[in-house]
N, C-alpha and C. Protein backbone atom coordinates (compact mmCIF):
# COMPACT_ATOMS: atom_id res chain seq x y z
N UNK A 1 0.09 0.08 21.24
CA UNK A 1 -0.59 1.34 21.22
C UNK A 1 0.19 2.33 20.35
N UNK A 2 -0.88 2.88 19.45
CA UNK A 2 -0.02 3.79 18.00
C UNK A 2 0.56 5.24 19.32
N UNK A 3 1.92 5.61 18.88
CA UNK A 3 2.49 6.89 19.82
C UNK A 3 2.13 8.07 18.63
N UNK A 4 2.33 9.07 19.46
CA UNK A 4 2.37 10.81 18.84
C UNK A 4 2.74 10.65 17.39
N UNK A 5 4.30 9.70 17.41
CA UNK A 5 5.22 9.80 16.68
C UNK A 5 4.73 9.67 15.11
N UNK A 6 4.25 8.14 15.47
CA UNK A 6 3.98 7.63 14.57
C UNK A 6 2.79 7.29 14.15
N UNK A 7 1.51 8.37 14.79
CA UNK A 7 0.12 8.98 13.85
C UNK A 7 0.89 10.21 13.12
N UNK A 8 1.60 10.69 13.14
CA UNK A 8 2.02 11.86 12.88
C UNK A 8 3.03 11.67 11.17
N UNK A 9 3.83 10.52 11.28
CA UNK A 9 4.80 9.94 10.47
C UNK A 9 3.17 9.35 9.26
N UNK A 10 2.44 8.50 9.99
CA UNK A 10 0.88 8.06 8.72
C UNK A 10 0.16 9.22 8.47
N UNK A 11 -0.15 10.28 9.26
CA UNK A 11 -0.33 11.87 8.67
C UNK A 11 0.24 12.05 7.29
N UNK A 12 1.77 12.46 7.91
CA UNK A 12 2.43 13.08 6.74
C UNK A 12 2.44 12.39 5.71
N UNK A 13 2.37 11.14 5.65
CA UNK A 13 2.49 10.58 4.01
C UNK A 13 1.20 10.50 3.63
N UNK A 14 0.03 10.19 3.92
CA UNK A 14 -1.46 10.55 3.90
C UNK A 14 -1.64 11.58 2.79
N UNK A 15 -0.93 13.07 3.58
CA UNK A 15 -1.04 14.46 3.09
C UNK A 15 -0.19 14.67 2.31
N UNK A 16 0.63 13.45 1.52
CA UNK A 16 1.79 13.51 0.64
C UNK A 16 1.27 13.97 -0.72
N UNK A 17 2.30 13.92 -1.58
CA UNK A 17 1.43 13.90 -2.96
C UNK A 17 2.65 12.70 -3.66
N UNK A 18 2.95 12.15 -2.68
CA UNK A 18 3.57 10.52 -3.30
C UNK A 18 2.34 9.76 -3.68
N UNK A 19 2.47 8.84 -5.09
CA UNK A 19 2.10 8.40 -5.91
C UNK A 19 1.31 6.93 -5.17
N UNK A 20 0.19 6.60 -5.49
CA UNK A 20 -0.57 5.61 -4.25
C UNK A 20 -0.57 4.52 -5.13
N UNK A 21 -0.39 3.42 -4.43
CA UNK A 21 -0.60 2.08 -4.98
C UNK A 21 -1.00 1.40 -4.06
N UNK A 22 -2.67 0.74 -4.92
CA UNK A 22 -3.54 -0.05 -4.40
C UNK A 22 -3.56 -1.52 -4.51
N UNK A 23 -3.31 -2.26 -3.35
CA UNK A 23 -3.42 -3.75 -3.86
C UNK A 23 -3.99 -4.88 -2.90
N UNK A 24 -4.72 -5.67 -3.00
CA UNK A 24 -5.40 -6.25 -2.14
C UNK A 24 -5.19 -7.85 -2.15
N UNK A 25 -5.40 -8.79 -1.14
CA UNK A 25 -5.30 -10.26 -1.57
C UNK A 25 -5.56 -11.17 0.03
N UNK A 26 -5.57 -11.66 -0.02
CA UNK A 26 -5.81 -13.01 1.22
C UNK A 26 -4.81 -13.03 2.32
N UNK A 27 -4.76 -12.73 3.63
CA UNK A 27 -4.55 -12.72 4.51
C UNK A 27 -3.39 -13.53 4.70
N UNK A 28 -1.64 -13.33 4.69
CA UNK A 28 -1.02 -14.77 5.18
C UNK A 28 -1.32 -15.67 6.38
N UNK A 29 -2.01 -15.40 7.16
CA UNK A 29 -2.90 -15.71 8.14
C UNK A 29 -4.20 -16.51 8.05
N UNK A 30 -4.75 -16.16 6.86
CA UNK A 30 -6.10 -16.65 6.90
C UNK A 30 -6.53 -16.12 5.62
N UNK A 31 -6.16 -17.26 4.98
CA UNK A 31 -6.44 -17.35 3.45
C UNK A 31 -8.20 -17.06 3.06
N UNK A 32 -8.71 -16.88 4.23
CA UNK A 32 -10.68 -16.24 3.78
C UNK A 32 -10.52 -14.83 4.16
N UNK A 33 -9.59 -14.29 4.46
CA UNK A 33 -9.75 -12.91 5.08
C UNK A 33 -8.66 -12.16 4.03
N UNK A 34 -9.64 -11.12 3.43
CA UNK A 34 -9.04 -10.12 2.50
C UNK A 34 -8.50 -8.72 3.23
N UNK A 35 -7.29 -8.68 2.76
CA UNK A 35 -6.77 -7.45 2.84
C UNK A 35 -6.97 -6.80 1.74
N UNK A 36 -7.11 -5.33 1.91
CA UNK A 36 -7.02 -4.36 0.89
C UNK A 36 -6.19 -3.04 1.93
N UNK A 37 -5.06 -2.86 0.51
CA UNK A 37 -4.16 -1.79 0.91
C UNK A 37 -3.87 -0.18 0.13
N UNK A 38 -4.18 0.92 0.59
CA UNK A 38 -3.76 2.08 -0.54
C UNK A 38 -2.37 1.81 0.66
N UNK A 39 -1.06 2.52 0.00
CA UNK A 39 0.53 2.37 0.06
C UNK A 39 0.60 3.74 -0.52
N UNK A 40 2.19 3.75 0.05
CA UNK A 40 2.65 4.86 -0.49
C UNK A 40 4.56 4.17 0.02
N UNK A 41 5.32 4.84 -1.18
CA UNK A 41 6.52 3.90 -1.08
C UNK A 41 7.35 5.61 -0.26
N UNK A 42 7.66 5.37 0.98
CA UNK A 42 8.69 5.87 1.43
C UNK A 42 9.94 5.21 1.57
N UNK A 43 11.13 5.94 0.89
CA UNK A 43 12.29 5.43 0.65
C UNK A 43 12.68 4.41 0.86
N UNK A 44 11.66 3.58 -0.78
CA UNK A 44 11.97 2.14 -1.15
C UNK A 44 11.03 1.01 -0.50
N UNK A 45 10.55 2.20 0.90
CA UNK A 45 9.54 0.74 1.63
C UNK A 45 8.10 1.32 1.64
N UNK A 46 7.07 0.27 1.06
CA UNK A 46 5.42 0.63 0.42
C UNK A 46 5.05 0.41 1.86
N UNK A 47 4.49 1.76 2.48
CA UNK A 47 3.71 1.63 3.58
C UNK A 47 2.04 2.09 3.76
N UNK A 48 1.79 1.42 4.04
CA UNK A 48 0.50 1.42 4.03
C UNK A 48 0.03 2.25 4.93
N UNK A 49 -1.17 3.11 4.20
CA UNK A 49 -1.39 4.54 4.99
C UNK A 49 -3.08 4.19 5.02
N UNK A 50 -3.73 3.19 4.35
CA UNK A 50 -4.93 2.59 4.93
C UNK A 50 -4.94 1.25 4.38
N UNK A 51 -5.81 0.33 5.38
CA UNK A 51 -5.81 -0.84 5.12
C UNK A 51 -7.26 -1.28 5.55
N UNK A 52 -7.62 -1.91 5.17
CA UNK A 52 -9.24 -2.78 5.56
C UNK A 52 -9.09 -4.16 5.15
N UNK A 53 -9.32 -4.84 6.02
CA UNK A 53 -9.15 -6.19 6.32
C UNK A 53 -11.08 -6.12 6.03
N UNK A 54 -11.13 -7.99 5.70
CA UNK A 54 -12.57 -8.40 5.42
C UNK A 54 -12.30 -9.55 6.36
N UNK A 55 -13.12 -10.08 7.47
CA UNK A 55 -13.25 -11.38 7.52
C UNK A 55 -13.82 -12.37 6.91
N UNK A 56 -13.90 -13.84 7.07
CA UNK A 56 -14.74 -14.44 6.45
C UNK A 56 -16.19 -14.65 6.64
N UNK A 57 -16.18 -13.81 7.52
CA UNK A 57 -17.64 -13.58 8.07
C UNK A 57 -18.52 -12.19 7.41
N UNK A 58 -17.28 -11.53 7.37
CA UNK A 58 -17.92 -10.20 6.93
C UNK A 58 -17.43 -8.98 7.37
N UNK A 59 -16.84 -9.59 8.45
CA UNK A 59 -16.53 -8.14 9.36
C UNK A 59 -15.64 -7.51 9.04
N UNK A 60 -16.01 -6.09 8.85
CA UNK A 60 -14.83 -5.23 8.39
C UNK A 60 -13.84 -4.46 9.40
N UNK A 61 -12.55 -4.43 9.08
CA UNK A 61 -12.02 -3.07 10.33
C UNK A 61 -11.23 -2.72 9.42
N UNK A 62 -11.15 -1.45 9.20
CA UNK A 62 -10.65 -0.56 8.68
C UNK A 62 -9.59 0.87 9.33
N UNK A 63 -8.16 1.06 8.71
CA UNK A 63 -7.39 1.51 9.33
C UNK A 63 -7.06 2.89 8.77
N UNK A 64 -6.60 3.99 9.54
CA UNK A 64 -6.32 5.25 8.28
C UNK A 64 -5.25 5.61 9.91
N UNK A 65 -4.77 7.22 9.12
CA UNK A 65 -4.45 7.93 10.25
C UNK A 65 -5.34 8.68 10.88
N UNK A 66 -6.78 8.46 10.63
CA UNK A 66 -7.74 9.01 11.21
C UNK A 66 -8.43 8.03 12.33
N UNK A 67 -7.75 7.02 12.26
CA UNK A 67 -8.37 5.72 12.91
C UNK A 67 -7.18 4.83 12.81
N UNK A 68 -6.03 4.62 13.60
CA UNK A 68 -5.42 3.77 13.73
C UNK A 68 -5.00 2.96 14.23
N UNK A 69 -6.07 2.92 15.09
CA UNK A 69 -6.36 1.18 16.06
C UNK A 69 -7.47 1.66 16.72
N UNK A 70 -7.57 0.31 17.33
CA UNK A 70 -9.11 -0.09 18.11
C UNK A 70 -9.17 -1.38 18.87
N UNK A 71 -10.09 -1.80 19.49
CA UNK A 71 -10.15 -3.28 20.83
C UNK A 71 -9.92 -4.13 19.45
N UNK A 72 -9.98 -4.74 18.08
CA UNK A 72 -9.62 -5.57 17.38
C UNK A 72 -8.29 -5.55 16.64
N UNK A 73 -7.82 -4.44 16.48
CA UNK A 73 -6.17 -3.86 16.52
C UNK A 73 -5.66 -2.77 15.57
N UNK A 74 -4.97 -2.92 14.69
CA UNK A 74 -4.56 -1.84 13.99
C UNK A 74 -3.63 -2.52 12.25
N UNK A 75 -3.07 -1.41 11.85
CA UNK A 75 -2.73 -1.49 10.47
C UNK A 75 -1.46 -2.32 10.13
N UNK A 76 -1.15 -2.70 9.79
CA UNK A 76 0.38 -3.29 9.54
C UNK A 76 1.33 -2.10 9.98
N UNK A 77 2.10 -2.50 10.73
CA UNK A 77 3.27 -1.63 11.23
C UNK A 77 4.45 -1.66 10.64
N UNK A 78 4.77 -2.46 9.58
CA UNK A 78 5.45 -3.40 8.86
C UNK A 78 5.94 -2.73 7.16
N UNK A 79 6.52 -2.27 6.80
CA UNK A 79 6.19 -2.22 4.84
C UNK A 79 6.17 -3.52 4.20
N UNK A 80 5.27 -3.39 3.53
CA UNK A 80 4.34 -4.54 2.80
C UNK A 80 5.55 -5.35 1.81
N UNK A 81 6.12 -6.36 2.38
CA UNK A 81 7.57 -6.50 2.03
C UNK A 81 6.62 -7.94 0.80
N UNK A 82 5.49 -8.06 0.68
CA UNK A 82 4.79 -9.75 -0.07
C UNK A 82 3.81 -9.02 -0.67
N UNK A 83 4.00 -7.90 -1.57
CA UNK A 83 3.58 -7.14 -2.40
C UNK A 83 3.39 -8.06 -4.13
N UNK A 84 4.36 -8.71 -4.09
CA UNK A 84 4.56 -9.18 -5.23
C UNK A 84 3.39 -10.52 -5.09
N UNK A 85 2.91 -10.56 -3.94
CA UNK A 85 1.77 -12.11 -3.50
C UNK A 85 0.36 -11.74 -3.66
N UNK A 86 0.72 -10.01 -3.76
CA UNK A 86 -0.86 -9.44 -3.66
C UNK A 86 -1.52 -8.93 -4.98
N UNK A 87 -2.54 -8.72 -5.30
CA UNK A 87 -3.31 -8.19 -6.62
C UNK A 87 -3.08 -6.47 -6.87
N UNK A 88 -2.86 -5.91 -7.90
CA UNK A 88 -2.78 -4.73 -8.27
C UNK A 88 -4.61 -4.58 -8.30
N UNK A 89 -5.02 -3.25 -7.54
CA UNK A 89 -6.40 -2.88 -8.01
C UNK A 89 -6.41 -1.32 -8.41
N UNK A 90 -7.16 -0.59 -8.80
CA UNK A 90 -7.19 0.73 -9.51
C UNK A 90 -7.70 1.29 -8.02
N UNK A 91 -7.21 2.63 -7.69
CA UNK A 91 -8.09 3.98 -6.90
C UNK A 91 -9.55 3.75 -6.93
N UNK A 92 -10.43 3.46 -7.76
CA UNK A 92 -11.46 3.81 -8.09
C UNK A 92 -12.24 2.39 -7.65
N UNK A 93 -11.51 1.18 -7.51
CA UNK A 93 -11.92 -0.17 -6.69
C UNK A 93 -11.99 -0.24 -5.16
N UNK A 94 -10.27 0.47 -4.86
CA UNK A 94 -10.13 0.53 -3.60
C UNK A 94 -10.81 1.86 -2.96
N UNK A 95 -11.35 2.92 -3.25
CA UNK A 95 -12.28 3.63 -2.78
C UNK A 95 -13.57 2.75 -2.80
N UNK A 96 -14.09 2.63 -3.68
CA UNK A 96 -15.70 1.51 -3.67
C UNK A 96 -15.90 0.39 -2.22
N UNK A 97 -14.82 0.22 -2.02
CA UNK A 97 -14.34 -1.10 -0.90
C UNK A 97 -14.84 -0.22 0.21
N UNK A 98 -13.57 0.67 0.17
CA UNK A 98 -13.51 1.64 1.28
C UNK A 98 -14.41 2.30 1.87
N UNK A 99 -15.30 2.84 1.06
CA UNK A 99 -16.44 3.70 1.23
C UNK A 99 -17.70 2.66 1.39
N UNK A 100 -17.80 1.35 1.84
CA UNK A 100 -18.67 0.14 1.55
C UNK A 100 -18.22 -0.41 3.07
N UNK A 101 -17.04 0.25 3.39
CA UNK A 101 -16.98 -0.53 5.22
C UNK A 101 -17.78 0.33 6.42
């Protein structure tokens, strides 16, 4: 269960004006299920401030600090340390996604 602390900590970088990097790719879990990530690198570690997962079915769940969990779960708690495994996409892809869940 997300605490005070740390909706508050995905707030502030949200409302940052640190530089966003979008990147999306296949689930280490489940190579049919797409992740897509906007990031933001706080000191050195890319944390992800929304994320939307695809199943292979279709189903979307989607994560922000406006929504950061639910009965199917929540965002990576983690900095995206297999960045280098995932696809670079533009703002203007990962909004289209986003705005499509």
């Amino acid at each position: 269960m997300a605490t005070q602390a740390s909706i508050e900590y995905y707030l502030a970088l949200d409302r940052s004006d640190r530089r966003r990097t979008y990147l999306f790719g296949p689930s280490p879990d489940d190579e049919r299920e797409l992740w897509y990530f906007e990031a933001v690198d706080d000191n050195g570690a890319l944390i992800a401030i929304r994320q939307l997962t695809i199943g292979a079915d279709g189903t979307r769940h989607a994560y922000s600090p406006q929504h950061i969990e639910d009965e199917w779960g929540f965002p990576t708690d983690q900095p995206i340390d297999h960045a280098d495994e995932l696809t670079p996409c533009d703002a203007a892809q990962f909004r289209q996604i986003w705005e499509a869940r």
